[in-house]
PDB file of N, CA and C in Angstrom:
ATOM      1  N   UNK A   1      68.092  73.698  70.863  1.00  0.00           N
ATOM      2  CA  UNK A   1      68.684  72.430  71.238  1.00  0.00           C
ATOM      3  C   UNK A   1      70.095  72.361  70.648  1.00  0.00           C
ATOM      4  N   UNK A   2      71.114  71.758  71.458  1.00  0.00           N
ATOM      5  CA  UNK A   2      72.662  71.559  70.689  1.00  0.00           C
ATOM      6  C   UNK A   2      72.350  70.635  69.801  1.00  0.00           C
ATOM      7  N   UNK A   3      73.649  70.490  69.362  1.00  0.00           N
ATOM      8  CA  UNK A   3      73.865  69.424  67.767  1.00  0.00           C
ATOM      9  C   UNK A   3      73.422  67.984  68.786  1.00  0.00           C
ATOM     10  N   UNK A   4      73.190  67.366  67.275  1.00  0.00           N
ATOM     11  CA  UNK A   4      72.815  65.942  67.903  1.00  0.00           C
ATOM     12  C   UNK A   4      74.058  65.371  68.836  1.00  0.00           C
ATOM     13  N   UNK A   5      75.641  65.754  68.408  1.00  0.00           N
ATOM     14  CA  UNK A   5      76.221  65.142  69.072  1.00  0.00           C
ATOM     15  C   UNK A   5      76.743  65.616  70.280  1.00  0.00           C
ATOM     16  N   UNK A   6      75.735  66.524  70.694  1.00  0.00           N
ATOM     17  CA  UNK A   6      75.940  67.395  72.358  1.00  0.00           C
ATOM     18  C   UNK A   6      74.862  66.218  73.381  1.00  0.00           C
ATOM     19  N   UNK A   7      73.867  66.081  72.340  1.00  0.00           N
ATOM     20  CA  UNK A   7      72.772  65.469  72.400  1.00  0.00           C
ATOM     21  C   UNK A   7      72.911  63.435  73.030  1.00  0.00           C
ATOM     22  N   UNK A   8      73.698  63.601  71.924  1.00  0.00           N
ATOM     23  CA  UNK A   8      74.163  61.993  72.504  1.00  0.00           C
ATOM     24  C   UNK A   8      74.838  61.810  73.522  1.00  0.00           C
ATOM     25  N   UNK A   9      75.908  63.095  73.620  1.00  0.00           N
ATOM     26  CA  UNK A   9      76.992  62.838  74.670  1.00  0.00           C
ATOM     27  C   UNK A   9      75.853  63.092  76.231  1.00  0.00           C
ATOM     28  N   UNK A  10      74.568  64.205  75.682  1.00  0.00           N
ATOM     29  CA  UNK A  10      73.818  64.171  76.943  1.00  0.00           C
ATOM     30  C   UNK A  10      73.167  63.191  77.286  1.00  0.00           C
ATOM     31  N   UNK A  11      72.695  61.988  76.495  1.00  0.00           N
ATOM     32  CA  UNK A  11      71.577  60.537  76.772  1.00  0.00           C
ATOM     33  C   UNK A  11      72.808  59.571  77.054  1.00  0.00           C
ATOM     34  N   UNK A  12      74.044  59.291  76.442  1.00  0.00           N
ATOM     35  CA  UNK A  12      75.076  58.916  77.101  1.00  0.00           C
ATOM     36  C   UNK A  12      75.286  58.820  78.484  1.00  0.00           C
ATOM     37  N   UNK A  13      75.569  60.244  79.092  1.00  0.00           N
ATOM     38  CA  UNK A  13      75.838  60.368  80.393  1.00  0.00           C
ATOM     39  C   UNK A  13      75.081  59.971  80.998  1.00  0.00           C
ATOM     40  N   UNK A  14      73.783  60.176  80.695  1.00  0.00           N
ATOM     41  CA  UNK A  14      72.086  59.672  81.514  1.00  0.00           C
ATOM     42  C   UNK A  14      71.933  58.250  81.639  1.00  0.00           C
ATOM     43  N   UNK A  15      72.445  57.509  80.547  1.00  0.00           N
ATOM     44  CA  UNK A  15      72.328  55.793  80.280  1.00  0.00           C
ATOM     45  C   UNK A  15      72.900  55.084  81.480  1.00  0.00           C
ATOM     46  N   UNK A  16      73.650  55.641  82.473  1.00  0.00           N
ATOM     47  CA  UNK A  16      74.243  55.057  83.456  1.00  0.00           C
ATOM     48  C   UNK A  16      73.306  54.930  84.475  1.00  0.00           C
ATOM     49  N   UNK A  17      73.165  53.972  85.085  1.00  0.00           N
ATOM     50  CA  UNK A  17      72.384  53.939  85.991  1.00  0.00           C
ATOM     51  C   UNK A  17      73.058  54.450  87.747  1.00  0.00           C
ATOM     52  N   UNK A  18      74.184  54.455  87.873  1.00  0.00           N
ATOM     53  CA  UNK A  18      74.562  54.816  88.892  1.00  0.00           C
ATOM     54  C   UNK A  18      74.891  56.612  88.426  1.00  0.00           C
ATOM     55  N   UNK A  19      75.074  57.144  86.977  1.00  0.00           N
ATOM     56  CA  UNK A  19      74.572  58.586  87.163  1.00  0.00           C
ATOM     57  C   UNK A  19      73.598  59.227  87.025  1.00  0.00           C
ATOM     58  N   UNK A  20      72.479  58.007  86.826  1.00  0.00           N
ATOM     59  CA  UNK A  20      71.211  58.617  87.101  1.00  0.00           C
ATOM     60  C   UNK A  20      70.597  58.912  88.784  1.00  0.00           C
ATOM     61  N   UNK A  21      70.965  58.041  89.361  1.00  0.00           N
ATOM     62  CA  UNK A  21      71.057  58.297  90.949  1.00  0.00           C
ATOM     63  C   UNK A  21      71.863  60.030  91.633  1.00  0.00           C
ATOM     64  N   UNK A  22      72.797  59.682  90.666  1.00  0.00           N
ATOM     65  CA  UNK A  22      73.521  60.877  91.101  1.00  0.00           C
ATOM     66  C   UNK A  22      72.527  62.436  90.900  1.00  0.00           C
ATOM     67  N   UNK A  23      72.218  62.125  89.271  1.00  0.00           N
ATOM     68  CA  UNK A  23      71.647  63.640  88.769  1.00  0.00           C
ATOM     69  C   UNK A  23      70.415  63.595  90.096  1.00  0.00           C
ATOM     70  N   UNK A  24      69.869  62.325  90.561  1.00  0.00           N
ATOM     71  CA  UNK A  24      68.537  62.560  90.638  1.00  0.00           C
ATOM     72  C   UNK A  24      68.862  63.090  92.166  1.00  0.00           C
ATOM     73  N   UNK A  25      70.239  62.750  93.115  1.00  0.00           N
ATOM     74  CA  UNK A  25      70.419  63.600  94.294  1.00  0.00           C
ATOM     75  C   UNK A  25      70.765  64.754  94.225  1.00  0.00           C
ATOM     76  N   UNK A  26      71.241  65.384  93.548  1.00  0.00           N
ATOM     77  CA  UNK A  26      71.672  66.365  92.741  1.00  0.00           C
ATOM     78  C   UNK A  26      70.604  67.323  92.316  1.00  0.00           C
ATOM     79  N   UNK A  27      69.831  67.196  91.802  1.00  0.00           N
ATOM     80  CA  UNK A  27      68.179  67.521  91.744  1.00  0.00           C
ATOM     81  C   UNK A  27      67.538  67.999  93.009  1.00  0.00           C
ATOM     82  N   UNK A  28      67.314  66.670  93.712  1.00  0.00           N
ATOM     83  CA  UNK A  28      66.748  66.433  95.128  1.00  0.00           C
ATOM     84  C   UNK A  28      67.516  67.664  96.048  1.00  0.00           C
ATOM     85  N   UNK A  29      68.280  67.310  96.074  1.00  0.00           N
ATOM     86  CA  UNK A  29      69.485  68.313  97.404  1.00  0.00           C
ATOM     87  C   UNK A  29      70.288  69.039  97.264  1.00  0.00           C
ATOM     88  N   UNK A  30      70.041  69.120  95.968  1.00  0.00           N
ATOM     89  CA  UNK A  30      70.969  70.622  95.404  1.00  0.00           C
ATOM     90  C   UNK A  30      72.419  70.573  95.327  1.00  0.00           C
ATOM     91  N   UNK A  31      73.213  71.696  95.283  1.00  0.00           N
ATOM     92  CA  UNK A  31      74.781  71.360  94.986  1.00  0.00           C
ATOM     93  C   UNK A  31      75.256  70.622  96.152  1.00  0.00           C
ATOM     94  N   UNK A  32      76.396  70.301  95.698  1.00  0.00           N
ATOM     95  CA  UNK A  32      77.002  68.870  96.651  1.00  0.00           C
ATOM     96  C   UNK A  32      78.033  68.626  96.584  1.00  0.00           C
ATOM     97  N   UNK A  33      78.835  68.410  97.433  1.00  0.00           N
ATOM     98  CA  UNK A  33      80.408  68.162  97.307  1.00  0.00           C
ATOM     99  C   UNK A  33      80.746  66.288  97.017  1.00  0.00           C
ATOM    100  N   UNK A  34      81.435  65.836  96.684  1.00  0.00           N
ATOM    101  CA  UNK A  34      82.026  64.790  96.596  1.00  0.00           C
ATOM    102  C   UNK A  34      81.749  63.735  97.461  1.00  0.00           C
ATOM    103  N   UNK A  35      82.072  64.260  98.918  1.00  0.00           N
ATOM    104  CA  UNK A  35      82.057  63.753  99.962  1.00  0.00           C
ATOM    105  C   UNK A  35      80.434  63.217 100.158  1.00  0.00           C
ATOM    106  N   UNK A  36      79.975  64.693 100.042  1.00  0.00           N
ATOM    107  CA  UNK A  36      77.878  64.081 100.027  1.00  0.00           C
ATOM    108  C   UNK A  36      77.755  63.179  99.430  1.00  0.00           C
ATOM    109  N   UNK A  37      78.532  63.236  97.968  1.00  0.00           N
ATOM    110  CA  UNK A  37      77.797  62.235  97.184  1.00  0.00           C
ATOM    111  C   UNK A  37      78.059  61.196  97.616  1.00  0.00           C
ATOM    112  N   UNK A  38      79.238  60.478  97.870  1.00  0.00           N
ATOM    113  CA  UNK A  38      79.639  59.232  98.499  1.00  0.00           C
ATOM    114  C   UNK A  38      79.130  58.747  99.386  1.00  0.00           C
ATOM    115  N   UNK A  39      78.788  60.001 100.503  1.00  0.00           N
ATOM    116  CA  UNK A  39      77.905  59.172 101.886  1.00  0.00           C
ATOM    117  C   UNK A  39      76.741  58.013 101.587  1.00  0.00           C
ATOM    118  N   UNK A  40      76.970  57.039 102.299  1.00  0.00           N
ATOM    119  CA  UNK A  40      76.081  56.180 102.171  1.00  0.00           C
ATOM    120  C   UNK A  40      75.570  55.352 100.835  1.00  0.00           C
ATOM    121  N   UNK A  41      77.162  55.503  99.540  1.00  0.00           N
ATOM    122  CA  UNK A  41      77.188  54.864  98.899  1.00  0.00           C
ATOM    123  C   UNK A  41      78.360  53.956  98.720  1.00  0.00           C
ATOM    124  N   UNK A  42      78.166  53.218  98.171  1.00  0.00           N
ATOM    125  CA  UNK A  42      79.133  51.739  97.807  1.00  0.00           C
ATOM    126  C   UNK A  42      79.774  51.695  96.906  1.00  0.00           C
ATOM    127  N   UNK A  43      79.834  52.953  96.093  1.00  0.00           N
ATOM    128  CA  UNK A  43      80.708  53.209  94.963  1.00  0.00           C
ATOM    129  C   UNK A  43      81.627  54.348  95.509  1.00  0.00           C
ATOM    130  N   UNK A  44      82.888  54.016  95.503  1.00  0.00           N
ATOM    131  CA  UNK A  44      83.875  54.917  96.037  1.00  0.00           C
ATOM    132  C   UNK A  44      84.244  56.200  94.959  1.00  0.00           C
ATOM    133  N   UNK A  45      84.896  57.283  95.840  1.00  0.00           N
ATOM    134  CA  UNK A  45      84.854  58.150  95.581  1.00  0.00           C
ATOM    135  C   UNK A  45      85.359  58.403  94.063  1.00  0.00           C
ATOM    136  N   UNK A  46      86.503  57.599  93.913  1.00  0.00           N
ATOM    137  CA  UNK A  46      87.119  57.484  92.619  1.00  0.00           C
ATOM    138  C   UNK A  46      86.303  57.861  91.261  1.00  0.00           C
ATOM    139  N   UNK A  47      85.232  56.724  91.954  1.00  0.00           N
ATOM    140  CA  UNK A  47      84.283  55.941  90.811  1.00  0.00           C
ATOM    141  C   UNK A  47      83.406  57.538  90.776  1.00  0.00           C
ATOM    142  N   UNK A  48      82.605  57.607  91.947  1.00  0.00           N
ATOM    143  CA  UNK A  48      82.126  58.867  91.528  1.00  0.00           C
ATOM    144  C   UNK A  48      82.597  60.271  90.785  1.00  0.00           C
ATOM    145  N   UNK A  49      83.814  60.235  91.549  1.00  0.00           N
ATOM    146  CA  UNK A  49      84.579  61.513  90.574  1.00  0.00           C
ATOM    147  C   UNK A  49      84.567  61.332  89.058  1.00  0.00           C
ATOM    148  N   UNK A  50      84.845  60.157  88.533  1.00  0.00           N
ATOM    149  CA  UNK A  50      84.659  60.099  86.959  1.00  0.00           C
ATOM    150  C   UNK A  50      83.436  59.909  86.555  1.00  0.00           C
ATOM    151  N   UNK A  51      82.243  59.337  86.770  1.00  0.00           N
ATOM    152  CA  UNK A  51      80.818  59.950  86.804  1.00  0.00           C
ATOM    153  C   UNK A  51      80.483  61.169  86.554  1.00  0.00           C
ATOM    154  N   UNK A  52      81.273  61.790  87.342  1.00  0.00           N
ATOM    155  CA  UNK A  52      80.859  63.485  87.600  1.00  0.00           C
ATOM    156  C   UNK A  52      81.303  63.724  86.201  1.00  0.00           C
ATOM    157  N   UNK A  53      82.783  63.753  86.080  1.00  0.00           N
ATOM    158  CA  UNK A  53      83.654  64.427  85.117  1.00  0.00           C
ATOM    159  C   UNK A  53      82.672  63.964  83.283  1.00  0.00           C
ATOM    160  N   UNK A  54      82.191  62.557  83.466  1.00  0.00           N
ATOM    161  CA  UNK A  54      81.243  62.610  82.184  1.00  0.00           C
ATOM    162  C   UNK A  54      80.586  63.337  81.872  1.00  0.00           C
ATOM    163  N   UNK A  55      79.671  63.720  83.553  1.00  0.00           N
ATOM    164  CA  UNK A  55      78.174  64.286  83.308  1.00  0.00           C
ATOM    165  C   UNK A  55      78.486  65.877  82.593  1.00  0.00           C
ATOM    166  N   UNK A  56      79.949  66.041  83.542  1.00  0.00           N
ATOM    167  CA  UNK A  56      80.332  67.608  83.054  1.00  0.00           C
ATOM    168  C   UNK A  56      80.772  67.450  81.693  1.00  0.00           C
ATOM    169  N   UNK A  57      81.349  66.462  81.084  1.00  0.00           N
ATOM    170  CA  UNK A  57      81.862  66.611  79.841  1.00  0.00           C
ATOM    171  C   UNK A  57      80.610  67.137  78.843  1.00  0.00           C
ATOM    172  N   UNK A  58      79.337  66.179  79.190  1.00  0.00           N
ATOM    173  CA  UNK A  58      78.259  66.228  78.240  1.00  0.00           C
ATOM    174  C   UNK A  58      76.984  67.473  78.724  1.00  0.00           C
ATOM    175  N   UNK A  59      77.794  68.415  79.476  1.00  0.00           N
ATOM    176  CA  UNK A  59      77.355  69.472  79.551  1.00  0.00           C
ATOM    177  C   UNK A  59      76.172  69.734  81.036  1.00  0.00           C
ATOM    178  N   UNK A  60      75.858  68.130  81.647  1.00  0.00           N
ATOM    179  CA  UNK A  60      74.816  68.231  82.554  1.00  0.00           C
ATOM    180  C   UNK A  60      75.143  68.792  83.663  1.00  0.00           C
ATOM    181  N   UNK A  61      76.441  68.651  83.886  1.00  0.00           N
ATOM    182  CA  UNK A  61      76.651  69.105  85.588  1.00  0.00           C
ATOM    183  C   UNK A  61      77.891  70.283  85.187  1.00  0.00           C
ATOM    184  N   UNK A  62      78.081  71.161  86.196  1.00  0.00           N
ATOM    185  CA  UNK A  62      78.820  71.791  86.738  1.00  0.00           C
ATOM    186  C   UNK A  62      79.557  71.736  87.971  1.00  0.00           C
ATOM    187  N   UNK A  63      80.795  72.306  88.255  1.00  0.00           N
ATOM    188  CA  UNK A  63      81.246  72.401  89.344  1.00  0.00           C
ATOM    189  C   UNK A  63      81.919  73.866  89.480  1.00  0.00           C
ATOM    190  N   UNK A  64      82.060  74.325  91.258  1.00  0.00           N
ATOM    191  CA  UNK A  64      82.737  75.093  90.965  1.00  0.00           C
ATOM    192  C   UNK A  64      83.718  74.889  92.628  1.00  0.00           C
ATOM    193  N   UNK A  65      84.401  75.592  92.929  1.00  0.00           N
ATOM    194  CA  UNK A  65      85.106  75.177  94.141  1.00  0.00           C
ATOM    195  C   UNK A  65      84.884  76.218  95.033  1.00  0.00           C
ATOM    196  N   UNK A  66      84.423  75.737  96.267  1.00  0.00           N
ATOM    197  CA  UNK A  66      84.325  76.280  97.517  1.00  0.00           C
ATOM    198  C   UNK A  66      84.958  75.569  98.739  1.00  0.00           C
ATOM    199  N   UNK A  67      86.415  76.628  98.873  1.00  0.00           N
ATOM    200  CA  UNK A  67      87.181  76.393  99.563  1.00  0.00           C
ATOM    201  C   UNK A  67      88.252  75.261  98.967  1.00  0.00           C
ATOM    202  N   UNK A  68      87.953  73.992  99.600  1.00  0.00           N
ATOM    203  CA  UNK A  68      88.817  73.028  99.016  1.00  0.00           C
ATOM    204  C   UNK A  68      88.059  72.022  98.516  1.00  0.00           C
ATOM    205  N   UNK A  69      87.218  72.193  98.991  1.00  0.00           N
ATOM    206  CA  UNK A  69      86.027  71.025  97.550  1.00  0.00           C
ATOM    207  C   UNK A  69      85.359  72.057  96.463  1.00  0.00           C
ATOM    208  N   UNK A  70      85.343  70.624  95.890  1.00  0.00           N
ATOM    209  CA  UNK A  70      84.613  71.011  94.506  1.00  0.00           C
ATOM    210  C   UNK A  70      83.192  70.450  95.057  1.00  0.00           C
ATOM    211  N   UNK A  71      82.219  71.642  94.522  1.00  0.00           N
ATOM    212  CA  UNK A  71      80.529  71.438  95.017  1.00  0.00           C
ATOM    213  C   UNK A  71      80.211  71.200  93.594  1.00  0.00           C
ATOM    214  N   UNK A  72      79.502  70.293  93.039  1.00  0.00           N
ATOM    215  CA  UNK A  72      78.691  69.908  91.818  1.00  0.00           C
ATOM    216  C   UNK A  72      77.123  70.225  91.885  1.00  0.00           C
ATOM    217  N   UNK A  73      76.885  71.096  90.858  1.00  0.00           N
ATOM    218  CA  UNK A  73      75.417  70.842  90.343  1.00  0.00           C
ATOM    219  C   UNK A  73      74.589  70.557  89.217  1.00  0.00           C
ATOM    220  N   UNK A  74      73.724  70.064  89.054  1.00  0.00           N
ATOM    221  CA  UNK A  74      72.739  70.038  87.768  1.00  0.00           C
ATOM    222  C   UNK A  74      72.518  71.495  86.468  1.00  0.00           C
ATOM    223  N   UNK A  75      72.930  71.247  85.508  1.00  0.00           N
ATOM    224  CA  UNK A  75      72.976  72.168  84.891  1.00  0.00           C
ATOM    225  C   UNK A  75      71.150  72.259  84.259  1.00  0.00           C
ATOM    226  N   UNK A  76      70.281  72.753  84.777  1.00  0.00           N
ATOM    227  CA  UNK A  76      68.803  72.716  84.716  1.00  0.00           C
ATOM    228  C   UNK A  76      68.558  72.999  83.028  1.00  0.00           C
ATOM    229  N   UNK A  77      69.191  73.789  82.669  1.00  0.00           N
ATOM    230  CA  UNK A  77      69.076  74.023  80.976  1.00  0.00           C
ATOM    231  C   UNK A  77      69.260  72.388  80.256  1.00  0.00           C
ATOM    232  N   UNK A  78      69.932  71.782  80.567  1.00  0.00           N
ATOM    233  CA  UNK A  78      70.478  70.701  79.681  1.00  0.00           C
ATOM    234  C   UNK A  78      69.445  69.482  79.938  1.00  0.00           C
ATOM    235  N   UNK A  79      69.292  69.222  81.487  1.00  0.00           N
ATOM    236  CA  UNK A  79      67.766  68.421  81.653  1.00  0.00           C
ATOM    237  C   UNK A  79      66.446  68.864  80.882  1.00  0.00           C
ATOM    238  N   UNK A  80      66.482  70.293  80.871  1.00  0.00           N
ATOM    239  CA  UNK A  80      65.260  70.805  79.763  1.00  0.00           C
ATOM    240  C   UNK A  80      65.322  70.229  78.101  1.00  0.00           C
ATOM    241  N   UNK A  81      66.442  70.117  77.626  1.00  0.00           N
ATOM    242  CA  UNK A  81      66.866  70.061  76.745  1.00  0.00           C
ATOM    243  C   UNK A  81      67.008  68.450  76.258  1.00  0.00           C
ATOM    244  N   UNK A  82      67.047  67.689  77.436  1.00  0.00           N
ATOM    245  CA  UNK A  82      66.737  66.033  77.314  1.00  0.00           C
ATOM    246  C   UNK A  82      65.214  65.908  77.627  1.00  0.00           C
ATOM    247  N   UNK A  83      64.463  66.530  78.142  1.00  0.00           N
ATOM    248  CA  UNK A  83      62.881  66.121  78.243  1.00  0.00           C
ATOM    249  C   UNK A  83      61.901  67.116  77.182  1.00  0.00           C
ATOM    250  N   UNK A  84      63.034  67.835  76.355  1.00  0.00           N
ATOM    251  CA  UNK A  84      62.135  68.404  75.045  1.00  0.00           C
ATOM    252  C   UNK A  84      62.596  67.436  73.826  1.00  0.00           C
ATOM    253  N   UNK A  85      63.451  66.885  74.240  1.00  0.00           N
ATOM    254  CA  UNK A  85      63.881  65.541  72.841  1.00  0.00           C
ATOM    255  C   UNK A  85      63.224  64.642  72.811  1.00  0.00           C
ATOM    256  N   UNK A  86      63.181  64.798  74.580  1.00  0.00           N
ATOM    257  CA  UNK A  86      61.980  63.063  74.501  1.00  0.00           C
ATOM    258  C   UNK A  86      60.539  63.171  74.588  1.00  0.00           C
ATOM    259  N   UNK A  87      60.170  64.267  74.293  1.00  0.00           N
ATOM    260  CA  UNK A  87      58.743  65.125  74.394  1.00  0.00           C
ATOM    261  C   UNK A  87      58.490  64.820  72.732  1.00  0.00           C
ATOM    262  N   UNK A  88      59.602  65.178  71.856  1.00  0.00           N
ATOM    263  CA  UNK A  88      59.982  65.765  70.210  1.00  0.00           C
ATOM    264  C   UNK A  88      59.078  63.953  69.767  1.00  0.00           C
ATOM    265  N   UNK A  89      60.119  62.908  70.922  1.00  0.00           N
ATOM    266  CA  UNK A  89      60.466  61.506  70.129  1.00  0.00           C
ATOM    267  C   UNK A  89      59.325  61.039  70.806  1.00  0.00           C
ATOM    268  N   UNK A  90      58.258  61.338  71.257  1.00  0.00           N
ATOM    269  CA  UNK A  90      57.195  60.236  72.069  1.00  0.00           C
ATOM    270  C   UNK A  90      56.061  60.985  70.766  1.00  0.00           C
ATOM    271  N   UNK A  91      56.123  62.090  71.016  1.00  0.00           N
ATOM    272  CA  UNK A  91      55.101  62.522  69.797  1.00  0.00           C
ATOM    273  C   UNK A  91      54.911  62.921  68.561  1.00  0.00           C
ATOM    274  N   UNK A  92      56.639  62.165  68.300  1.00  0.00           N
ATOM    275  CA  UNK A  92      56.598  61.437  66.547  1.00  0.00           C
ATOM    276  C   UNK A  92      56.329  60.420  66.680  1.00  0.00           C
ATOM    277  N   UNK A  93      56.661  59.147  67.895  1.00  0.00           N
ATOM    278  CA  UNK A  93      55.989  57.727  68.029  1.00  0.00           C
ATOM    279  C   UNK A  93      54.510  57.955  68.192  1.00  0.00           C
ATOM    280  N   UNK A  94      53.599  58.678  68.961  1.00  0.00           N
ATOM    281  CA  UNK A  94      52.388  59.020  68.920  1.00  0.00           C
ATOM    282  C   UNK A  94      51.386  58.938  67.586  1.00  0.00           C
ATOM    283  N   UNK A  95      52.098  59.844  66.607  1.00  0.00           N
ATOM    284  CA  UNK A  95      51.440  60.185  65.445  1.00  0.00           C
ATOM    285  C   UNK A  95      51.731  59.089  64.577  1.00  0.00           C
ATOM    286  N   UNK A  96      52.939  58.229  64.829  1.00  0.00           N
ATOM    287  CA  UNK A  96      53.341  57.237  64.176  1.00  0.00           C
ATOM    288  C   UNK A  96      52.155  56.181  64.241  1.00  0.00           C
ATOM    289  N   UNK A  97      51.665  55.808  65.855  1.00  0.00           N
ATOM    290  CA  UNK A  97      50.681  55.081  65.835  1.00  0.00           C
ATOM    291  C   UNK A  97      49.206  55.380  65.648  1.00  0.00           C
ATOM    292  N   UNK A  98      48.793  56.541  65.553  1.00  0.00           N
ATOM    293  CA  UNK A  98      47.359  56.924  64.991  1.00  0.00           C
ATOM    294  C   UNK A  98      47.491  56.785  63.660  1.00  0.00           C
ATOM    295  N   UNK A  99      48.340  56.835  63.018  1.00  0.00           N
ATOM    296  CA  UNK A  99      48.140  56.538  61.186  1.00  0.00           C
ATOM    297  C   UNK A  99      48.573  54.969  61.283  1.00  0.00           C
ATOM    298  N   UNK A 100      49.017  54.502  62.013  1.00  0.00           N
ATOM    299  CA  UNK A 100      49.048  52.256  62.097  1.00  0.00           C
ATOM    300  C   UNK A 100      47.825  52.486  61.747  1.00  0.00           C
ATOM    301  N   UNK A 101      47.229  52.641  63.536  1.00  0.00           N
ATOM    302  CA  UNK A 101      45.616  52.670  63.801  1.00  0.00           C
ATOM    303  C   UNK A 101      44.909  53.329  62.382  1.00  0.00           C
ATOM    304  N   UNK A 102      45.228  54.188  62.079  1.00  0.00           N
ATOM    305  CA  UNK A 102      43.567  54.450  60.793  1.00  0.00           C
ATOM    306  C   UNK A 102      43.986  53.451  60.079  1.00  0.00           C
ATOM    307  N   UNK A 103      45.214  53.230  59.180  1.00  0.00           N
ATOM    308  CA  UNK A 103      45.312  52.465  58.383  1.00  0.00           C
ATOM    309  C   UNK A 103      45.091  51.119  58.352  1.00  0.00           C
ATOM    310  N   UNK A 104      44.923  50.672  59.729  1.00  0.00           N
ATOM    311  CA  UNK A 104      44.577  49.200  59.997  1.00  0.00           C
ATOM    312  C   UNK A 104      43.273  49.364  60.206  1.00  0.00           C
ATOM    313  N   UNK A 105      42.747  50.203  60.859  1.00  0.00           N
ATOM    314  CA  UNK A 105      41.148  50.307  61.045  1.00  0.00           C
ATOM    315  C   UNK A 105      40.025  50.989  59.476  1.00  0.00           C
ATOM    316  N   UNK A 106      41.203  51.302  58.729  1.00  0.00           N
ATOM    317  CA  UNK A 106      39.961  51.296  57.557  1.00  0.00           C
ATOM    318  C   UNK A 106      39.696  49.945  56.420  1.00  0.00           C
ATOM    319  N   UNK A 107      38.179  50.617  56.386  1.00  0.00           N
ATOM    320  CA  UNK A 107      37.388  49.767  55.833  1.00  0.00           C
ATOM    321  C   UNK A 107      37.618  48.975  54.451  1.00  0.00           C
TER     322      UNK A 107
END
């Protein structure tokens, strides 16, 4: 796993709710140009382009250029790497609550 603060900059980028839509078409339909992403959304291109440029800052997405667009994709390592943190943090909360539970349930 990167340093925590690869880490933040990756739950950062995720906290958005309009780039969670994105990763999750992105996912869904694979690499994608600009233009895809915009179709049939209400957030203009602008807006999406700096979306993107976060997700890439914090390591989730890539781009590379074909032809005269830039095609974006999901960097699959780094999603692994946010659902083994939150795998890490549900089953330290887990164990957290079976010792509540004994300790409230003994006699």
């Amino acid at each position: 796993m990167r340093s925590s603060g690869g880490s933040v900059r990756l739950f950062a980028a995720l906290g958005d709710p309009t780039r969670l839509r994105l990763v999750a078409r992105l996912c869904d339909g694979g690499p994608m140009s600009i233009a895809r992403l915009t179709d049939g959304s209400k957030v203009s291109r602008q807006a999406i382009t700096k979306h993107l440029r976060v997700m890439e800052g914090s390591g989730l997405l890539r781009s590379t250029r074909r032809g005269r667009e830039r095609v974006w994709q999901v960097d699959h390592r780094r999603l692994e790497e946010a659902r083994h943190y939150l795998d890490t943090i549900s089953k330290q909360w887990d164990d957290a609550l079976l010792r509540l539970r004994d300790f409230v349930e003994q006699p």
